[in-house]
C-alpha atoms as a PDB file:
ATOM      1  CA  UNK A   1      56.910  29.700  72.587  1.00  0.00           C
ATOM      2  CA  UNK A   2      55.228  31.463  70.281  1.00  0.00           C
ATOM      3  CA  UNK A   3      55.535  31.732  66.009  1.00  0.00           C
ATOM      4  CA  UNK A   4      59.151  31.425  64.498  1.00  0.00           C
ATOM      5  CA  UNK A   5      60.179  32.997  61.276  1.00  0.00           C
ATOM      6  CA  UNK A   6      61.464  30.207  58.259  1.00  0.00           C
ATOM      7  CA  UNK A   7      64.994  30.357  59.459  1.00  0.00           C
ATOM      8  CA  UNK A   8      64.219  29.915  63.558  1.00  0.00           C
ATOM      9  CA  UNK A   9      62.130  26.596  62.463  1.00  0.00           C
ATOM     10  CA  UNK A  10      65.224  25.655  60.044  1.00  0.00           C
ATOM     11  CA  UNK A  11      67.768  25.626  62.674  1.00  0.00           C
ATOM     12  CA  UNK A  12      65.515  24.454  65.137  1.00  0.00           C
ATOM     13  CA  UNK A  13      65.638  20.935  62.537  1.00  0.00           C
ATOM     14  CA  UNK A  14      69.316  21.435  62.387  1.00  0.00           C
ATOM     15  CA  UNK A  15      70.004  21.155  65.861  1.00  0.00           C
ATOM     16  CA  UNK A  16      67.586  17.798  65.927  1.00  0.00           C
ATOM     17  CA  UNK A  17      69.373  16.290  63.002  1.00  0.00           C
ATOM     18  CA  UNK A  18      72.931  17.264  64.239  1.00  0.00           C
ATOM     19  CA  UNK A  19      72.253  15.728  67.509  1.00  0.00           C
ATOM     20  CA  UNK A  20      72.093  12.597  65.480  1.00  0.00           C
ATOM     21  CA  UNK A  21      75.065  12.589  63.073  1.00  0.00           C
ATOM     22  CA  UNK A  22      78.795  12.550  63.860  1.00  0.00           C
ATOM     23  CA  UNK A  23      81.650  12.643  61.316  1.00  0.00           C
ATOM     24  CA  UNK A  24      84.433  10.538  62.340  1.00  0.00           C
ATOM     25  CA  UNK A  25      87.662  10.331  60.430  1.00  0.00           C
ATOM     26  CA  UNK A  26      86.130   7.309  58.623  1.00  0.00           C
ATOM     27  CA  UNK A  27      83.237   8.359  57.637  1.00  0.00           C
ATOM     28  CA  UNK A  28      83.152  12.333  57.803  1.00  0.00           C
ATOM     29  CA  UNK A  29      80.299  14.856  57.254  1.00  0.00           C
ATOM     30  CA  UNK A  30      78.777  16.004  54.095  1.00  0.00           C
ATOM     31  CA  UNK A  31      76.718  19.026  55.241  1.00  0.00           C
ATOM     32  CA  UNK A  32      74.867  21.298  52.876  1.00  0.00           C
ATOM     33  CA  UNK A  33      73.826  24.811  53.160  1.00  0.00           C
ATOM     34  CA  UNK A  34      71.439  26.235  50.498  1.00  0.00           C
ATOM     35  CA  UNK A  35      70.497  30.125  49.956  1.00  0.00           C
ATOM     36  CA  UNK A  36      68.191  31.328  46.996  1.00  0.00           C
ATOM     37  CA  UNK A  37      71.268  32.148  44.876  1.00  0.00           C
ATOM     38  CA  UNK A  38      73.802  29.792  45.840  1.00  0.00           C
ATOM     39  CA  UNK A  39      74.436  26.390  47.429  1.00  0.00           C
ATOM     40  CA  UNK A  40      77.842  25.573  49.334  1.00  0.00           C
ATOM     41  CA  UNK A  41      79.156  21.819  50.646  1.00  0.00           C
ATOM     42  CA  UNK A  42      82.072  20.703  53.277  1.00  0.00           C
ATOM     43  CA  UNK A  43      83.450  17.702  54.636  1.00  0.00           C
ATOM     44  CA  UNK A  44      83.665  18.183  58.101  1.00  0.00           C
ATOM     45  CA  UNK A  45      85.488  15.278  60.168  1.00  0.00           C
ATOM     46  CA  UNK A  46      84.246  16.210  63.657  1.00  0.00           C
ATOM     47  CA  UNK A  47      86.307  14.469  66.112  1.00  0.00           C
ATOM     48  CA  UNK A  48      89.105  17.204  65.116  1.00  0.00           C
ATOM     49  CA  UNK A  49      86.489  19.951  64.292  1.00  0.00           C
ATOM     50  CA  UNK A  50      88.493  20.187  60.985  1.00  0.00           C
ATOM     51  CA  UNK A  51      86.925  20.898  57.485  1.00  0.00           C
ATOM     52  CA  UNK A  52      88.748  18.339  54.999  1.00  0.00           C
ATOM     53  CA  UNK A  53      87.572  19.872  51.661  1.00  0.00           C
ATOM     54  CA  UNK A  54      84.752  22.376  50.816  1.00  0.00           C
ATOM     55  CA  UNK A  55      83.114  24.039  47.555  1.00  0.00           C
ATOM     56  CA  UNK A  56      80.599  26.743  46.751  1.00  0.00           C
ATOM     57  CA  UNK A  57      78.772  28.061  43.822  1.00  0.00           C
ATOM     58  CA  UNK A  58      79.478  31.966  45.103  1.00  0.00           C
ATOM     59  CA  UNK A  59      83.258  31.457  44.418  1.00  0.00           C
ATOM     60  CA  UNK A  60      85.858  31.693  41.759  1.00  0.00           C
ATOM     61  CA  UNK A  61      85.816  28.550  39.085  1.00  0.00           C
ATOM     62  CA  UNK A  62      83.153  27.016  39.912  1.00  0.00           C
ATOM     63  CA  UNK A  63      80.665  29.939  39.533  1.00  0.00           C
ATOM     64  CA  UNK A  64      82.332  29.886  35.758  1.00  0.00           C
ATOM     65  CA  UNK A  65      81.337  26.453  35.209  1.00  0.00           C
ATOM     66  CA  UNK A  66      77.610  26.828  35.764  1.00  0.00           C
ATOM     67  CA  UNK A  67      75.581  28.790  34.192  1.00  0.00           C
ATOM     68  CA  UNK A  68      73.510  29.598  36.774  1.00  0.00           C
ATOM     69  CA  UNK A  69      73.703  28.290  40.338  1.00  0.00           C
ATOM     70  CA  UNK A  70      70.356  28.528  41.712  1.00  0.00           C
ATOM     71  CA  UNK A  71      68.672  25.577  39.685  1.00  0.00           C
ATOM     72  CA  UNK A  72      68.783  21.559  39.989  1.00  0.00           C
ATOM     73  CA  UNK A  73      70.567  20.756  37.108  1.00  0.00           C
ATOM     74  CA  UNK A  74      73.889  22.900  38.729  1.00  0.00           C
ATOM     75  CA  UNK A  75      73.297  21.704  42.213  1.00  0.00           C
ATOM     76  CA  UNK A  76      73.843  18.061  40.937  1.00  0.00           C
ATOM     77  CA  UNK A  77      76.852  19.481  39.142  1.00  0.00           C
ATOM     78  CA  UNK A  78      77.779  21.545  42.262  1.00  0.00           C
ATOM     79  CA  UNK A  79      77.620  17.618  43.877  1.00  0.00           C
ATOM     80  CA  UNK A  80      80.392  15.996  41.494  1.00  0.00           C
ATOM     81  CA  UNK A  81      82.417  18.924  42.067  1.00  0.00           C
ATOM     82  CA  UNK A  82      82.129  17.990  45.650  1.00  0.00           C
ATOM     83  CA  UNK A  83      82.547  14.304  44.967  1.00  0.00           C
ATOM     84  CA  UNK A  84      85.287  14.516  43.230  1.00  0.00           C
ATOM     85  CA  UNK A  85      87.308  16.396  45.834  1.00  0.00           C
ATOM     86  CA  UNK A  86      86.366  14.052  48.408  1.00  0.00           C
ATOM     87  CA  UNK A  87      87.939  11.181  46.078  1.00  0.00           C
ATOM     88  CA  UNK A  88      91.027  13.388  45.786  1.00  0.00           C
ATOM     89  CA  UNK A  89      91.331  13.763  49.454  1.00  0.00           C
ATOM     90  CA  UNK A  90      90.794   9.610  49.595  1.00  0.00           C
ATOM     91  CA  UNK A  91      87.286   9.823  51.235  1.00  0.00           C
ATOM     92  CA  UNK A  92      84.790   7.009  49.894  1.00  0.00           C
ATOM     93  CA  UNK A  93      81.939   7.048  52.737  1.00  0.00           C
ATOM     94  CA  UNK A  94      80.449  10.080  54.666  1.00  0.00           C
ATOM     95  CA  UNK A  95      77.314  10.798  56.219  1.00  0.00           C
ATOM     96  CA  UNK A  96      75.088  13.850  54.938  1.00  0.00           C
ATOM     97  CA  UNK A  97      73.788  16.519  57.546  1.00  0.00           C
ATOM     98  CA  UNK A  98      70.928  18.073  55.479  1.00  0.00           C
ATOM     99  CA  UNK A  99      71.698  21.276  57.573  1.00  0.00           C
ATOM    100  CA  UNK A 100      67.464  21.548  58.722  1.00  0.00           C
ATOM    101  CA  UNK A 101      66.702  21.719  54.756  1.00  0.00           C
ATOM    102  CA  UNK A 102      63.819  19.303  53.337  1.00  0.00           C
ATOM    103  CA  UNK A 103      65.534  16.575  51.270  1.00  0.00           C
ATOM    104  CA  UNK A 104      64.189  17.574  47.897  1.00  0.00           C
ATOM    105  CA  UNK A 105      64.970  19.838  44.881  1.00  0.00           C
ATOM    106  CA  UNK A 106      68.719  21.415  45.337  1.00  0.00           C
ATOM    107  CA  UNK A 107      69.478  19.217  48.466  1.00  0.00           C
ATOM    108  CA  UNK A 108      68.309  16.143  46.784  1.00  0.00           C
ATOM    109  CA  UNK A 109      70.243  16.925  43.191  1.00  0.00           C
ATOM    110  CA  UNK A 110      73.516  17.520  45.568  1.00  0.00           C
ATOM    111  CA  UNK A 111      73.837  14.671  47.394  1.00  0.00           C
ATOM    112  CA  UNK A 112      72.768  12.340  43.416  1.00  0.00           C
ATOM    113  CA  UNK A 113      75.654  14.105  42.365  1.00  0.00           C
ATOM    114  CA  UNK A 114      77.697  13.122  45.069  1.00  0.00           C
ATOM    115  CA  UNK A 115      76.699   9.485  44.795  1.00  0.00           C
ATOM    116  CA  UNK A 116      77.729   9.125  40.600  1.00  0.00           C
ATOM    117  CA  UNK A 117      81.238   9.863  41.783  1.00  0.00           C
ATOM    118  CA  UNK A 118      81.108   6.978  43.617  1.00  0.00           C
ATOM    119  CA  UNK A 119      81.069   8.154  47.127  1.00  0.00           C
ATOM    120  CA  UNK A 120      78.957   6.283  49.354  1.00  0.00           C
ATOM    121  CA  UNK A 121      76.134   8.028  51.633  1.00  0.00           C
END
């Protein structure tokens, strides 16, 4: 077996949590994928392996509105962003996949922000 670098024992977790969740139509998947720059969300409805709406911090206007996108205060903004879209595209439940990340700091702030637009997780 032997010693795994950070990212071997991170999607070693992954596999163990997605093994576990399934996004239906009704209730789709909010999964989350942090780096030390940037953070990035999608809505993933896997019965048709299709991605209903996605955002990230690394692109275009939403990189614009935050003024940096590495901290907690813009991952909780980087969550309404998210929130809202998912309203837009008529989702109002979903089930988060933290992606093999602990469920603090950025990952925590997202899904908060996710929740004050009303979405239910």
């Amino acid at each position: 077996m032997g010693i795994k670098t950070k990212s071997q024992r991170r999607l070693i977790r992954h596999r163990r949590v997605r093994k576990k969740i399934k996004g239906v139509p009704e209730r789709p998947r909010v999964c989350v994928f942090r780096s030390l720059r940037h953070i990035s969300g999608q809505v993933v409805d896997d019965t048709s392996g299709k991605t209903l709406c996605s955002v990230t911090t690394a692109g275009g206007e939403i990189k614009e509105q935050l003024k940096k996108t590495s901290n907690v205060e813009s991952a909780e903004q980087f969550g309404k962003i998210l929130g809202e879209k998912m309203k837009e595209a008529g989702i109002q439940e979903a089930v988060f996949d933290r992606g093999g990340f602990l469920y603090h700091g950025r990952v925590k702030a997202f899904v908060e922000g996710i929740r004050e637009t009303g979405i239910k997780i």
